[in-house]
C-alpha atoms as a PDB file:
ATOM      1  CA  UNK A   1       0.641  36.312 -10.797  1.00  0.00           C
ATOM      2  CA  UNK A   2       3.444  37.571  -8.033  1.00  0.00           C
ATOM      3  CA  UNK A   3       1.164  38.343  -5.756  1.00  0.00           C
ATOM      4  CA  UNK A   4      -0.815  35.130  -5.740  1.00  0.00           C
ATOM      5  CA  UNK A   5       3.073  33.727  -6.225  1.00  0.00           C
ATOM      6  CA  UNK A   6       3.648  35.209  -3.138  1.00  0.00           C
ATOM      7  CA  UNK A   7       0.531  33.372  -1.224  1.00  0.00           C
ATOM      8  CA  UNK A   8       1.814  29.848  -1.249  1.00  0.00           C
ATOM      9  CA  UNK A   9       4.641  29.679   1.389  1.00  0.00           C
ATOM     10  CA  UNK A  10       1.779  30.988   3.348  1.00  0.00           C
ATOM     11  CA  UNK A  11      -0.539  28.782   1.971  1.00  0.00           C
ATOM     12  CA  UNK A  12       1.919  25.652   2.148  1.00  0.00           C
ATOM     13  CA  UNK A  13       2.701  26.088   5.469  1.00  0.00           C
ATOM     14  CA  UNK A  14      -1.390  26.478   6.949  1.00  0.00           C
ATOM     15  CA  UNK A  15      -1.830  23.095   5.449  1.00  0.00           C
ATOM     16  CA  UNK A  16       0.503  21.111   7.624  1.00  0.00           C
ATOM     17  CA  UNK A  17      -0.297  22.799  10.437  1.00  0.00           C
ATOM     18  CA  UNK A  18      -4.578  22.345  10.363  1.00  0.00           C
ATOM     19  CA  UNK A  19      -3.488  18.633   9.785  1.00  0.00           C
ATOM     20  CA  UNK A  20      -1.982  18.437  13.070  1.00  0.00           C
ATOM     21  CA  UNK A  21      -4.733  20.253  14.532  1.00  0.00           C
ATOM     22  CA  UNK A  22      -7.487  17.997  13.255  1.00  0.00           C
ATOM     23  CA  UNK A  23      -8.926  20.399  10.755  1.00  0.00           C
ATOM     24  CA  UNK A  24      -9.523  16.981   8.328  1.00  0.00           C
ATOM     25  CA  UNK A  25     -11.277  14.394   9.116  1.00  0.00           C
ATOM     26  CA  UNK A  26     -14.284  11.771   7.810  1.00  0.00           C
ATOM     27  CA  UNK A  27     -17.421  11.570   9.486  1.00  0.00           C
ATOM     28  CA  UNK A  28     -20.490   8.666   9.110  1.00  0.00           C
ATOM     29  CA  UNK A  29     -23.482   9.009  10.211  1.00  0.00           C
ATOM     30  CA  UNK A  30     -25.577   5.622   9.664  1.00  0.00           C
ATOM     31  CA  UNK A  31     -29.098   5.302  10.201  1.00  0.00           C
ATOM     32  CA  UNK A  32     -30.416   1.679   9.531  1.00  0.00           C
ATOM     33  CA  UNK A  33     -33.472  -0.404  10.390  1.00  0.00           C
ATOM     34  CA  UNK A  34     -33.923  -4.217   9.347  1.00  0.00           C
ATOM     35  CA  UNK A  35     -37.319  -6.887   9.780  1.00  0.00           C
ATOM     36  CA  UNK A  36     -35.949 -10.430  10.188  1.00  0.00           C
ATOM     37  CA  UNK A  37     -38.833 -12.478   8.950  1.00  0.00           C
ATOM     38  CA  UNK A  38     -38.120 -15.732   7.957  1.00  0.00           C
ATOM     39  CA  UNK A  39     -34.430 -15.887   7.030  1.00  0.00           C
ATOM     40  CA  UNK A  40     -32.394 -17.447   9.782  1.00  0.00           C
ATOM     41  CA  UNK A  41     -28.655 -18.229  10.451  1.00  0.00           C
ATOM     42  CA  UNK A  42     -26.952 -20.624   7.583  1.00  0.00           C
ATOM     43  CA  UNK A  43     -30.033 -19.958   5.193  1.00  0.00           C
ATOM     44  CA  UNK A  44     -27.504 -18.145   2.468  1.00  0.00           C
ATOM     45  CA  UNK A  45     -24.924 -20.715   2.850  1.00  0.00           C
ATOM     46  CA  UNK A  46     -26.951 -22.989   2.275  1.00  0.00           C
ATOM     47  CA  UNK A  47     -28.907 -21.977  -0.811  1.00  0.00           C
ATOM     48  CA  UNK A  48     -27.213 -18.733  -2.056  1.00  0.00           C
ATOM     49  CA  UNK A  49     -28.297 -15.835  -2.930  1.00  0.00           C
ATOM     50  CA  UNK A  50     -28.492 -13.991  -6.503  1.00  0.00           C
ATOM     51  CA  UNK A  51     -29.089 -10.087  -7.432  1.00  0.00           C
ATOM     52  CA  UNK A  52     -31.231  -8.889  -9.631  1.00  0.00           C
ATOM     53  CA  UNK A  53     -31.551  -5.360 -11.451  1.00  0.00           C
ATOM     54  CA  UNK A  54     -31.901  -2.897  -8.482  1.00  0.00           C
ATOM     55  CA  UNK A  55     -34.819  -0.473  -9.305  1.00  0.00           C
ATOM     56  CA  UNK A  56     -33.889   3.496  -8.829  1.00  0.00           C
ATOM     57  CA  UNK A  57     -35.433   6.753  -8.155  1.00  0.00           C
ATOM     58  CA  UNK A  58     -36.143   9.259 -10.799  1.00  0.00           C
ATOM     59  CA  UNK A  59     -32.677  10.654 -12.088  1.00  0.00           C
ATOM     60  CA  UNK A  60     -30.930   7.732 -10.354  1.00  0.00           C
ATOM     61  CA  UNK A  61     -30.970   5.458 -12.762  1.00  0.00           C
ATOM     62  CA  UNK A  62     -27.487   4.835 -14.437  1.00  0.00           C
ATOM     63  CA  UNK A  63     -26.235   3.905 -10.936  1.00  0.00           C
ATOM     64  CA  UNK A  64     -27.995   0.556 -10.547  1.00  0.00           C
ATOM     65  CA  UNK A  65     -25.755  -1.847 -12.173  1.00  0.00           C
ATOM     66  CA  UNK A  66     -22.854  -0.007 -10.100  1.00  0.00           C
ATOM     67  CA  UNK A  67     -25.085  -0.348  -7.176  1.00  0.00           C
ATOM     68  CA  UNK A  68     -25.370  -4.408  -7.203  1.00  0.00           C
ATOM     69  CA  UNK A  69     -21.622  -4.785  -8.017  1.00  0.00           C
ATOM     70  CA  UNK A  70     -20.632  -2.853  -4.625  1.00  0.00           C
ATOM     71  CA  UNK A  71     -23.087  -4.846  -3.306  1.00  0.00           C
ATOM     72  CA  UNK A  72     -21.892  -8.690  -4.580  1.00  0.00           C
ATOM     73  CA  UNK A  73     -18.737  -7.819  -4.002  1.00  0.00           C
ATOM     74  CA  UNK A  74     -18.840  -6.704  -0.569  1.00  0.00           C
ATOM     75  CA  UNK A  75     -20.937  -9.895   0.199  1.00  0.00           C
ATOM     76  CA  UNK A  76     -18.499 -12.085  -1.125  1.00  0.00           C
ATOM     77  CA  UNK A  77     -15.852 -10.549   0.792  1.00  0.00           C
ATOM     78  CA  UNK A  78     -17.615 -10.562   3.987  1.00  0.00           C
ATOM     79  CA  UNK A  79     -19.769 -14.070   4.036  1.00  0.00           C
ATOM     80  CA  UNK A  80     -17.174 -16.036   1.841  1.00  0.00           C
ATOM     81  CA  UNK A  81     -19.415 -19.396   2.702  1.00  0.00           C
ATOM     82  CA  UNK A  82     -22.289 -18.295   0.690  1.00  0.00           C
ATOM     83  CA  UNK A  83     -22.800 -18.544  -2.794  1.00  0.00           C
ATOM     84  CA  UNK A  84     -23.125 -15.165  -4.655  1.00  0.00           C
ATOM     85  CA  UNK A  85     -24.345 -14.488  -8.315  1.00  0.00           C
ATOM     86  CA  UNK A  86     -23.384 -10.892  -9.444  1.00  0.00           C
ATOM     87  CA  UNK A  87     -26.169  -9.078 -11.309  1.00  0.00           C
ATOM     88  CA  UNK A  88     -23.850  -9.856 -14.068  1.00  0.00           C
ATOM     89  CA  UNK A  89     -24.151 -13.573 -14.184  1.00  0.00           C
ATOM     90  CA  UNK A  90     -27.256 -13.846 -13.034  1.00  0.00           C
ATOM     91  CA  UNK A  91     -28.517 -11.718 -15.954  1.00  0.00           C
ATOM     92  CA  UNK A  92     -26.779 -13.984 -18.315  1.00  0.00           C
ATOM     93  CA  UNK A  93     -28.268 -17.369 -16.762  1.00  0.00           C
ATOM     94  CA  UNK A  94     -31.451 -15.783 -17.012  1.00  0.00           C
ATOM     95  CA  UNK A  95     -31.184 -14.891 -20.946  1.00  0.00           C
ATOM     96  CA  UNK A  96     -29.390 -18.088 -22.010  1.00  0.00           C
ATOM     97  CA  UNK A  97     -32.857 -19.835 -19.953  1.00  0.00           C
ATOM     98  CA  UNK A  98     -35.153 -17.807 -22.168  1.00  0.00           C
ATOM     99  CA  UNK A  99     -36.437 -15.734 -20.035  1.00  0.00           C
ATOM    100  CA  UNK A 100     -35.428 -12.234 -20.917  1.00  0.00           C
ATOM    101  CA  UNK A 101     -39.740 -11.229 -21.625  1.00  0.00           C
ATOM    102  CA  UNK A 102     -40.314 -12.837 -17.776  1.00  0.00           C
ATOM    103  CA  UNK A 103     -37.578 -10.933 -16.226  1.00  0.00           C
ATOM    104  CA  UNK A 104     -38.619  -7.831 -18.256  1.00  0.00           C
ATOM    105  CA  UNK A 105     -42.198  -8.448 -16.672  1.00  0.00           C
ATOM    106  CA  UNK A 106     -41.202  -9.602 -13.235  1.00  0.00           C
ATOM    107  CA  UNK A 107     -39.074  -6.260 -12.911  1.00  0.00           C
ATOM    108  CA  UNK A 108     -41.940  -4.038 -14.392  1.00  0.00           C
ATOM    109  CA  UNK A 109     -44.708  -5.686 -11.807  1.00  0.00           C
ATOM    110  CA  UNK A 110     -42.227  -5.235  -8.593  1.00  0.00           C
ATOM    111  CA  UNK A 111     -41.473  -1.145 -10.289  1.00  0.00           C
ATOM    112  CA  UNK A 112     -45.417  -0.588 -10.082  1.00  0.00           C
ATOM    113  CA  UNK A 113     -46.325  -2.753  -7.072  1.00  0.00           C
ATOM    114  CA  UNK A 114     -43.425  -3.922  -4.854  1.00  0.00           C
ATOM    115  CA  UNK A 115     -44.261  -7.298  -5.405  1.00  0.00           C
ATOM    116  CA  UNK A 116     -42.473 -10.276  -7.255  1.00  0.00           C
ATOM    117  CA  UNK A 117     -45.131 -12.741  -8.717  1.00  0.00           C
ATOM    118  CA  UNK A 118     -43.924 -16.235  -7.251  1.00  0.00           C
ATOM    119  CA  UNK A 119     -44.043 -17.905 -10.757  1.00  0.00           C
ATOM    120  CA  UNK A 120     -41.779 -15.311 -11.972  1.00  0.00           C
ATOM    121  CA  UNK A 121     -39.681 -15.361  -9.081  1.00  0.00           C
ATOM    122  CA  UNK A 122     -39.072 -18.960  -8.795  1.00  0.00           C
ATOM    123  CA  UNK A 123     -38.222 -19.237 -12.602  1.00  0.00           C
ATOM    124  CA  UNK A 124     -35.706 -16.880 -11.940  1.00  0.00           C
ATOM    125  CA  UNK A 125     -34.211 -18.088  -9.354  1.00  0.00           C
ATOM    126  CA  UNK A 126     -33.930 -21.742 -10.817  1.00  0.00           C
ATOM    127  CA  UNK A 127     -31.745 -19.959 -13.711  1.00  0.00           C
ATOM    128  CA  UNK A 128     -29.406 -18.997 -11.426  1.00  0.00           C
ATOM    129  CA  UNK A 129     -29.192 -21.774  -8.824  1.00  0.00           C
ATOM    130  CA  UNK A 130     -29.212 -19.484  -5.970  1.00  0.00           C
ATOM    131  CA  UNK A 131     -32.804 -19.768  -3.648  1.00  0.00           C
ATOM    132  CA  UNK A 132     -32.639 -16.451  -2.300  1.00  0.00           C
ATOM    133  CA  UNK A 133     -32.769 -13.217  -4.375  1.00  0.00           C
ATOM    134  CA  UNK A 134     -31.046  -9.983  -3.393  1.00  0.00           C
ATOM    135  CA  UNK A 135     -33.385  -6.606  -4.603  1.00  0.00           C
ATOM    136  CA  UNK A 136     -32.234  -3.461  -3.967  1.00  0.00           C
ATOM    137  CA  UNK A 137     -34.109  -0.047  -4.295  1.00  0.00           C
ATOM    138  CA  UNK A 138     -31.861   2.928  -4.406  1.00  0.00           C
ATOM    139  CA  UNK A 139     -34.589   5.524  -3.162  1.00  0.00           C
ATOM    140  CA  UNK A 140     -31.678   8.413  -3.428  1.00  0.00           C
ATOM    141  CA  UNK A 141     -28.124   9.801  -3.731  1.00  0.00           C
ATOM    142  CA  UNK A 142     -26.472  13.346  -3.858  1.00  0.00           C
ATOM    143  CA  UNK A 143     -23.359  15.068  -3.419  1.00  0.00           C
ATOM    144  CA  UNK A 144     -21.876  18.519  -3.191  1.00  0.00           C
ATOM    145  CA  UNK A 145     -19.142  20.781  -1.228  1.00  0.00           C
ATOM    146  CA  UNK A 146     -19.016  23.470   1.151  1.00  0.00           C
ATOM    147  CA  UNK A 147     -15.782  25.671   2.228  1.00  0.00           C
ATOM    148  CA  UNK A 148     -14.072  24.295   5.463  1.00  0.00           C
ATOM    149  CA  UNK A 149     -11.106  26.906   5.873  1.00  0.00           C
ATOM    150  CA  UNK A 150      -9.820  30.080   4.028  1.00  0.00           C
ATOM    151  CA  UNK A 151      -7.213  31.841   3.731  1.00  0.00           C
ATOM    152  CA  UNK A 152      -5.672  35.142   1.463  1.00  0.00           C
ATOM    153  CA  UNK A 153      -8.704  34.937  -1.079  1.00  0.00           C
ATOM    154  CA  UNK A 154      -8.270  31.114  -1.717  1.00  0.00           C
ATOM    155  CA  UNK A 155     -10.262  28.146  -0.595  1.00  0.00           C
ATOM    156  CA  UNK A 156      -7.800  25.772   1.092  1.00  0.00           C
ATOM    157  CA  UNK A 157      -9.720  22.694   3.032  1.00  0.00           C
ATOM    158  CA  UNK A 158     -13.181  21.465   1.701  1.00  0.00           C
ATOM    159  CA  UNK A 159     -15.381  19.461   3.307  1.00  0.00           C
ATOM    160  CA  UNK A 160     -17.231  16.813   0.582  1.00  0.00           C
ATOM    161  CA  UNK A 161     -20.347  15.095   1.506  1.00  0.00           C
ATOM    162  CA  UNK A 162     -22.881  12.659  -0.227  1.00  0.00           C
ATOM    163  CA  UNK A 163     -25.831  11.008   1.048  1.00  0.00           C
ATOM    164  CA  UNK A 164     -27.569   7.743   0.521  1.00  0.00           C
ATOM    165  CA  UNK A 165     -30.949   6.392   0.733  1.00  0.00           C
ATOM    166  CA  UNK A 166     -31.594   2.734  -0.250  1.00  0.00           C
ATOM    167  CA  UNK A 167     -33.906  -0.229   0.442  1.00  0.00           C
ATOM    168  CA  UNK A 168     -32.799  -3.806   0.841  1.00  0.00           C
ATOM    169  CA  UNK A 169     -34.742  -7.199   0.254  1.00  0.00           C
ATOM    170  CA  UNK A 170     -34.196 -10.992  -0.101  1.00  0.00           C
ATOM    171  CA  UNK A 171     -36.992 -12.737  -1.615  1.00  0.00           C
ATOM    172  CA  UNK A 172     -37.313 -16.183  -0.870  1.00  0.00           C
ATOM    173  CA  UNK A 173     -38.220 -18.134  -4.233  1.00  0.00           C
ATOM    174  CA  UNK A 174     -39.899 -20.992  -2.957  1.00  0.00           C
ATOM    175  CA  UNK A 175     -42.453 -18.995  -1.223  1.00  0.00           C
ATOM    176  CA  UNK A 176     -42.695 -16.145  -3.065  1.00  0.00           C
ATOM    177  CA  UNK A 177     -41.984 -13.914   0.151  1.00  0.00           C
ATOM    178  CA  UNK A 178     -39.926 -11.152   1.649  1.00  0.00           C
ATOM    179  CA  UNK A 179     -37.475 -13.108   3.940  1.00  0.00           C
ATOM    180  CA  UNK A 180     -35.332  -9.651   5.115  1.00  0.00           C
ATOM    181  CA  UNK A 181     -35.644  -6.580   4.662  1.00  0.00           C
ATOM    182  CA  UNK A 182     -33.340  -3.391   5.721  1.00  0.00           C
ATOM    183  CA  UNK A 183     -33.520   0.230   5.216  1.00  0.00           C
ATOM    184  CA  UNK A 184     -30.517   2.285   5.420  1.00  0.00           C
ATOM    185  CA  UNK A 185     -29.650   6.504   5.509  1.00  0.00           C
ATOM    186  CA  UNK A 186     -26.183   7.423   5.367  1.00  0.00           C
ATOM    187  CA  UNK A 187     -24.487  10.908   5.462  1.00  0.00           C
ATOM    188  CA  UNK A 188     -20.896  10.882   4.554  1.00  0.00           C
ATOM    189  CA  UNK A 189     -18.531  13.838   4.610  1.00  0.00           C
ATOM    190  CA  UNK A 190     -14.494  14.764   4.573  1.00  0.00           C
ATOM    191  CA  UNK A 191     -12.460  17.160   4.924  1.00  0.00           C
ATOM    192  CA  UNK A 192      -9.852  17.991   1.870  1.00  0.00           C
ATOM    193  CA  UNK A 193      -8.112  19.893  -0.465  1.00  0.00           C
ATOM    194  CA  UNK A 194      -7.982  18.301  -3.284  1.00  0.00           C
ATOM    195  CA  UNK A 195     -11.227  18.699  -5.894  1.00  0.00           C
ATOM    196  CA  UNK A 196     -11.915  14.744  -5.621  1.00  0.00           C
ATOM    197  CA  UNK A 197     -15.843  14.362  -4.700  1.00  0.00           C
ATOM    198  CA  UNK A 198     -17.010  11.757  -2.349  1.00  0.00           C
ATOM    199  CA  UNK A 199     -17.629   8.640  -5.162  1.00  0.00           C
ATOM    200  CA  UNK A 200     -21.027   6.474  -5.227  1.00  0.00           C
ATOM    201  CA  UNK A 201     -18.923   3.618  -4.689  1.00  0.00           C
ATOM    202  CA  UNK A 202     -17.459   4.944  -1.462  1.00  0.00           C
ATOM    203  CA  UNK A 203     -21.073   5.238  -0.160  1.00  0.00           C
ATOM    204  CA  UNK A 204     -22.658   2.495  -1.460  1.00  0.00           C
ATOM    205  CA  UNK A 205     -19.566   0.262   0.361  1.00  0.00           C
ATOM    206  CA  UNK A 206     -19.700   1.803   3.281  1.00  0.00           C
ATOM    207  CA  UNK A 207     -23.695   1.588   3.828  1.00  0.00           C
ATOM    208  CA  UNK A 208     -23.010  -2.377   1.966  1.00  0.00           C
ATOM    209  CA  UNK A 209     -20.612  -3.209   4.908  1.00  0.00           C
ATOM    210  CA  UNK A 210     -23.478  -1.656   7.485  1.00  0.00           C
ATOM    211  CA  UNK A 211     -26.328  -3.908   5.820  1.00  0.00           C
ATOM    212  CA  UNK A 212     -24.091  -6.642   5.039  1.00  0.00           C
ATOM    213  CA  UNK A 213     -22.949  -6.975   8.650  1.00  0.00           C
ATOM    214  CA  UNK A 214     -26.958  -7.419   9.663  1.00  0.00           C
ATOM    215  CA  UNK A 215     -27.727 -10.623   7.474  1.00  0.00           C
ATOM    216  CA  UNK A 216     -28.479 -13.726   9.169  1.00  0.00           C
END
């Protein structure tokens, strides 16, 4: 114990000093692509838009529901004209309609084809009042930590990362059809000495913000 006592005026006074050299730092790197098809500028404040259970990768699956509140919340925030329903409410307009068996189905179809039957869609979206209908595909998500800087035996600055991969639609209900689409990749790192990871909620607002910022 006195010799690793004996480390920490060392160690205290490294910190300070690869602080003023830059040593810590956070770094994005976005990659995003978006199709405008038919959605066009005052669409969502017009009609609003509602989110439904986002589907998930294998493994991914506990973070959907935190997935679409990032999401609601960050479109609220940033396009306070439109008219959001939360997965939360929208779920509950949708059961107090009676139609917990169609959502159940309508979600099942769109896991095994991609597609959301129009009927299904539209009866959906009536429950809710919005028109438009936010789906969101988290394809992936990881995190982890690799040393930055050493020193006397003990790790002192680590740099955490995580990575996203998701998939963004808005279904228009009274067509049945894709109306905007985006795809977005984001890498996501910082520099630290404290053992807090990079949270899915950082990511997912970040990449939100990125996708958000595209809409119509």
């Amino acid at each position: 114990m006195s010799g690793l006592a004996g480390r920490w005026p060392a160690i205290g006074a490294l910190v300070p000093a690869l602080v003023l050299a830059g040593c810590f730092g956070t770094q994005i790197f976005p990659t995003l692509q978006e199709r405008g098809i038919s959605l066009r500028a005052g669409d969502l404040e017009a009609s609003g838009i509602a989110f439904v259970t986002p589907s998930a990768a294998t493994g991914q699956e506990e973070e959907k529901q935190a997935v679409a509140l990032v999401f609601a919340d960050v479109l609220k925030r940033e396009r306070a004209g439109v008219r959001v329903v939360p997965l939360a409410e929208a779920l509950s307009a949708i059961n107090t309609a009676g139609l917990a068996d169609d959502y159940k189905r309508m979600y099942e179809d769109y896991r095994d084809t991609g597609l959301f039957r129009r009927e299904l869609l539209a009866r959906v979206a009536a429950a809710t009042g919005a028109r438009y209908i936010a789906q969101i595909k988290l394809q992936g998500f990881g995190q982890g930590a690799k040393e930055r800087f050493g020193a006397l035996g003990l790790r002192i600055v680590e740099t955490k990362f995580a990575s996203v991969r998701l998939f963004f639609q808005v279904w228009d209900s009274r067509d049945g059809t894709i109306a905007w689409e985006a795809m977005q990749e984001m890498h996501y790192s910082r520099d630290t000495v404290t053992e807090e990871q990079v949270s899915l909620r950082t990511v997912i607002g970040h990449t939100a913000r990125e996708l958000v910022a595209k809409l119509p």
